[in-house]
Protein backbone atom coordinates (compact mmCIF):
# COMPACT_ATOMS: atom_id res chain seq x y z
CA UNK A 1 22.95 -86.02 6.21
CA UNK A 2 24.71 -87.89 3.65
CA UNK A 3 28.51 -88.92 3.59
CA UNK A 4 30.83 -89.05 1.09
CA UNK A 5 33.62 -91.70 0.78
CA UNK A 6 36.96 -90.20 0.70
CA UNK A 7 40.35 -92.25 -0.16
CA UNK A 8 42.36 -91.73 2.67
CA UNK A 9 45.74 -89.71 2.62
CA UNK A 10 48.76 -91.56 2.17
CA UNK A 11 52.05 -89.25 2.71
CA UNK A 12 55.00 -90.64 1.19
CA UNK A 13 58.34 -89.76 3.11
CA UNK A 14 61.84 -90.54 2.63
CA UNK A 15 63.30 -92.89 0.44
CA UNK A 16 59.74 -93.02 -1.32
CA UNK A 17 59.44 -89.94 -1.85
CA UNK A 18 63.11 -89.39 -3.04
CA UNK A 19 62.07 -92.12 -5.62
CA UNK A 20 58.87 -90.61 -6.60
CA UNK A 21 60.78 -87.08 -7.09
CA UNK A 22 63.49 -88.59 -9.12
CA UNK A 23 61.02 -90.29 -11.77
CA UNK A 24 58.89 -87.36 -12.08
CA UNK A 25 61.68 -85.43 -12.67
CA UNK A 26 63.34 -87.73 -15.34
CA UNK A 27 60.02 -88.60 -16.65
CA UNK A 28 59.32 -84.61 -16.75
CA UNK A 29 62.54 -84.23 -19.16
CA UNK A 30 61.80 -87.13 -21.20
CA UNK A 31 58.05 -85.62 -21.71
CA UNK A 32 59.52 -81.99 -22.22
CA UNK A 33 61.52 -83.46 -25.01
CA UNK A 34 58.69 -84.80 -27.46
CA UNK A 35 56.62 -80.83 -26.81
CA UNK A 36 54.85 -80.34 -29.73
CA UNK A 37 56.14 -82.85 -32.26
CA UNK A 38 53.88 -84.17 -34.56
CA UNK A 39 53.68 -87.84 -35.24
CA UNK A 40 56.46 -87.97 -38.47
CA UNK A 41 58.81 -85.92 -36.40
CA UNK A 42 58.64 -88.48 -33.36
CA UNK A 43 59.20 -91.17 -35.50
CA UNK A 44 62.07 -89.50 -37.22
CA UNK A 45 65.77 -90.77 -36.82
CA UNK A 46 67.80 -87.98 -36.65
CA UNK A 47 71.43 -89.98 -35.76
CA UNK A 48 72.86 -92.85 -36.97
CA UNK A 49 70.80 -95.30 -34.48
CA UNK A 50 67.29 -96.21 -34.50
CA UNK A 51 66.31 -94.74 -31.79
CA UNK A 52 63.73 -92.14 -32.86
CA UNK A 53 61.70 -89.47 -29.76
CA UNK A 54 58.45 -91.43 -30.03
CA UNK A 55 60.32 -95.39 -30.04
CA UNK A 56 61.96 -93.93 -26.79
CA UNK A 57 58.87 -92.59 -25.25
CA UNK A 58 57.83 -96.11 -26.15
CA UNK A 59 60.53 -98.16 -24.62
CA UNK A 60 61.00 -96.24 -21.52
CA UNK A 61 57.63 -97.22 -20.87
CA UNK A 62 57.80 -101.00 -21.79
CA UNK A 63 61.19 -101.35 -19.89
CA UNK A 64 59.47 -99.77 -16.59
CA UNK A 65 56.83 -102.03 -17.18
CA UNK A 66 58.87 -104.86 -17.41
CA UNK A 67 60.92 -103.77 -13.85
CA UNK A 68 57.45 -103.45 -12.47
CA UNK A 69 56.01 -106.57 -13.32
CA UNK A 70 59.30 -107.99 -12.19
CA UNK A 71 58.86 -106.48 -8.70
CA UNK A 72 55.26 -107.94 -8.20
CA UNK A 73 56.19 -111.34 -9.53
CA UNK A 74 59.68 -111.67 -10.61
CA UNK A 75 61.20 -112.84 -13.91
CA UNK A 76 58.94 -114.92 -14.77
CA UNK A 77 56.29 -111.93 -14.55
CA UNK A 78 58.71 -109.54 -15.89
CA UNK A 79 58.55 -110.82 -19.57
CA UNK A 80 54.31 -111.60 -19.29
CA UNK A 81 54.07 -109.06 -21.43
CA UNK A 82 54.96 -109.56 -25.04
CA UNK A 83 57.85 -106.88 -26.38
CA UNK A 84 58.71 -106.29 -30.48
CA UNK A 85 62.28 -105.77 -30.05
CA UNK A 86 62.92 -104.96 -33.40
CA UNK A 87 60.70 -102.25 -33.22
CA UNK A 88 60.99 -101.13 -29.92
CA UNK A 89 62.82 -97.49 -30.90
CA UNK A 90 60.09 -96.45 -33.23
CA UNK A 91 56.92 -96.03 -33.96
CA UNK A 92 55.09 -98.90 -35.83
CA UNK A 93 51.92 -97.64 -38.30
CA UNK A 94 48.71 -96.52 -36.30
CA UNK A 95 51.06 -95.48 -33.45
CA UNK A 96 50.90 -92.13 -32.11
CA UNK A 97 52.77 -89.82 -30.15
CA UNK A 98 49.74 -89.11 -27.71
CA UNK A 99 48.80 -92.53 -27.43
CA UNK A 100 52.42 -93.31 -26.79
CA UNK A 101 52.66 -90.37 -23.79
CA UNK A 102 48.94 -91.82 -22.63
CA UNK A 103 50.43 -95.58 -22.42
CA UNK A 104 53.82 -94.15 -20.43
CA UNK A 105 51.34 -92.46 -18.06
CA UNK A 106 49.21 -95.11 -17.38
CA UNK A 107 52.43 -96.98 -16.89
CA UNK A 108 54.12 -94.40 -14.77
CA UNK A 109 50.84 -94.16 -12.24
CA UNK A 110 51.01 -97.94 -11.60
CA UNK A 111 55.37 -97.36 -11.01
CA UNK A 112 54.01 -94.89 -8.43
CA UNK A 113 51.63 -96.88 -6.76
CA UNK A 114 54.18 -99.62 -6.12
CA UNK A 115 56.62 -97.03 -5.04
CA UNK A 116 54.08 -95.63 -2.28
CA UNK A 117 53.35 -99.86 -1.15
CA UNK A 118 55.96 -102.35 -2.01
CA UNK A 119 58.59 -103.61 0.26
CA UNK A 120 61.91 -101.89 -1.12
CA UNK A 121 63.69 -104.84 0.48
CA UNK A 122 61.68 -108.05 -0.87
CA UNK A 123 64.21 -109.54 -3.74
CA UNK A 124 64.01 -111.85 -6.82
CA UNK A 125 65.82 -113.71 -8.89
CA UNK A 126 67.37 -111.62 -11.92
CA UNK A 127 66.22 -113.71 -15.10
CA UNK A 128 68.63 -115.72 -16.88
CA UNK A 129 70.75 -113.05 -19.38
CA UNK A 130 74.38 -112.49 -20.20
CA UNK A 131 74.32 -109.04 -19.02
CA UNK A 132 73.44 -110.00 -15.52
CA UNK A 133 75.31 -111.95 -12.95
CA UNK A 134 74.44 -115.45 -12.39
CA UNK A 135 72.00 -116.03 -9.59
CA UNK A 136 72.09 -112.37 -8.66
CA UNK A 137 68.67 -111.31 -6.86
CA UNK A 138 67.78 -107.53 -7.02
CA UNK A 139 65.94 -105.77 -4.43
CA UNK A 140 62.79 -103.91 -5.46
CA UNK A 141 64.70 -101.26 -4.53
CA UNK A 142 67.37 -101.75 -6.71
CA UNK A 143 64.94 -101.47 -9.47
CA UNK A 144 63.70 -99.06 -8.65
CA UNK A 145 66.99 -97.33 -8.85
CA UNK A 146 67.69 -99.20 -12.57
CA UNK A 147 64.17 -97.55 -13.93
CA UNK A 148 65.33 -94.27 -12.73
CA UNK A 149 68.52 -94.37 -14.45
CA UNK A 150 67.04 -95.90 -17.53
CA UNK A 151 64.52 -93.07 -18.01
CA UNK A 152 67.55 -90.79 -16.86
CA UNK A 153 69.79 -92.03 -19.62
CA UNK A 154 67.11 -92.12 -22.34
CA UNK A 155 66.20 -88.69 -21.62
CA UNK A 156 69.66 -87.23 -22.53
CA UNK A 157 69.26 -89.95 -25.76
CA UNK A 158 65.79 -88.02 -26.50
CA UNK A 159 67.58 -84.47 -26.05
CA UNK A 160 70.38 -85.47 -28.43
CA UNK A 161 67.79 -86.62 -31.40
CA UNK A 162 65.35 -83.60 -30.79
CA UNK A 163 68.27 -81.22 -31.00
CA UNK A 164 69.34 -82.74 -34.58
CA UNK A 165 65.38 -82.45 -35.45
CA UNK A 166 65.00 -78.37 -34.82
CA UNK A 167 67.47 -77.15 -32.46
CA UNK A 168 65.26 -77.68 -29.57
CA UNK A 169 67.23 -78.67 -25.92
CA UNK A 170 65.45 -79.75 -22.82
CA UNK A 171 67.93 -78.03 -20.76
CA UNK A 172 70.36 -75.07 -21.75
């Protein structure tokens, strides 16, 4: 008789799971948004900014990247990974929409891991910035909380721009 290895079950309850419901759900609108686009219409500016459907897709998932690494090592982690800033809102040549929605899904899976582990009370240092307060620490729940809102508020930034595109809304 042969057995077979089987990950064990991890229920997440609570605050954990409140967190994990809230990104998939803001995650889930920001996804709905870019249905169907092809690569020129994601990297189409439809307002007066530069923000274009696939440069969000792109720096929603950067950003929560960024929070991540900041949990698991603080600032110092937080900015290991290199960012374009300039070109952060669209999409550079070679970039596509799928391999943009791939990267935010890799991305999102390791978020989720970390929600379903980390210590939501552990703090660190925020780095040095002039939008933050000096020597304020953030909780990893607190970041939590800040990725949430930014993929909350970039969602209704992606249903404004794909609504000048074709007319399409996420919700209504």
């Amino acid at each position: 008789m042969s057995s077979t290895y089987t990950e064990p079950v991890t229920t997440v309850t609570g605050e954990r799971a409140d967190f994990l419901q809230m990104l998939a759900k803001h995650r889930g609108f920001l996804k709905f948004t870019v249905q169907n686009l092809t690569d020129e219409q994601a990297n189409q500016r439809t307002t007066v900014s530069e923000l274009t459907l696939g440069g969000l897709i792109k720096h929603v998932a950067s950003t929560e990247l960024g929070w991540t690494n900041f949990i698991i090592g603080g600032a110092e982690k937080m900015f290991s990974e290199p960012v374009d800033w300039e070109a952060q809102f669209s999409m550079k040549d070679g970039e596509t929409l799928a391999g943009l929605l791939e990267r935010y899904e890799e991305v999102a899976r390791r978020t989720d891991e970390l929600v379903a582990t980390v210590d939501l009370d552990e703090s660190h240092p925020l780095p040095e910035a002039p939008w933050f307060e000096q020597g304020a620490s953030w909780s990893n729940r607190r970041v939590l909380m800040h990725i949430i809102a930014e993929t909350s508020q970039h969602s209704g930034h992606a249903d404004i721009i794909r609504e000048s595109l074709d007319g399409a809304k996420t919700m209504g």
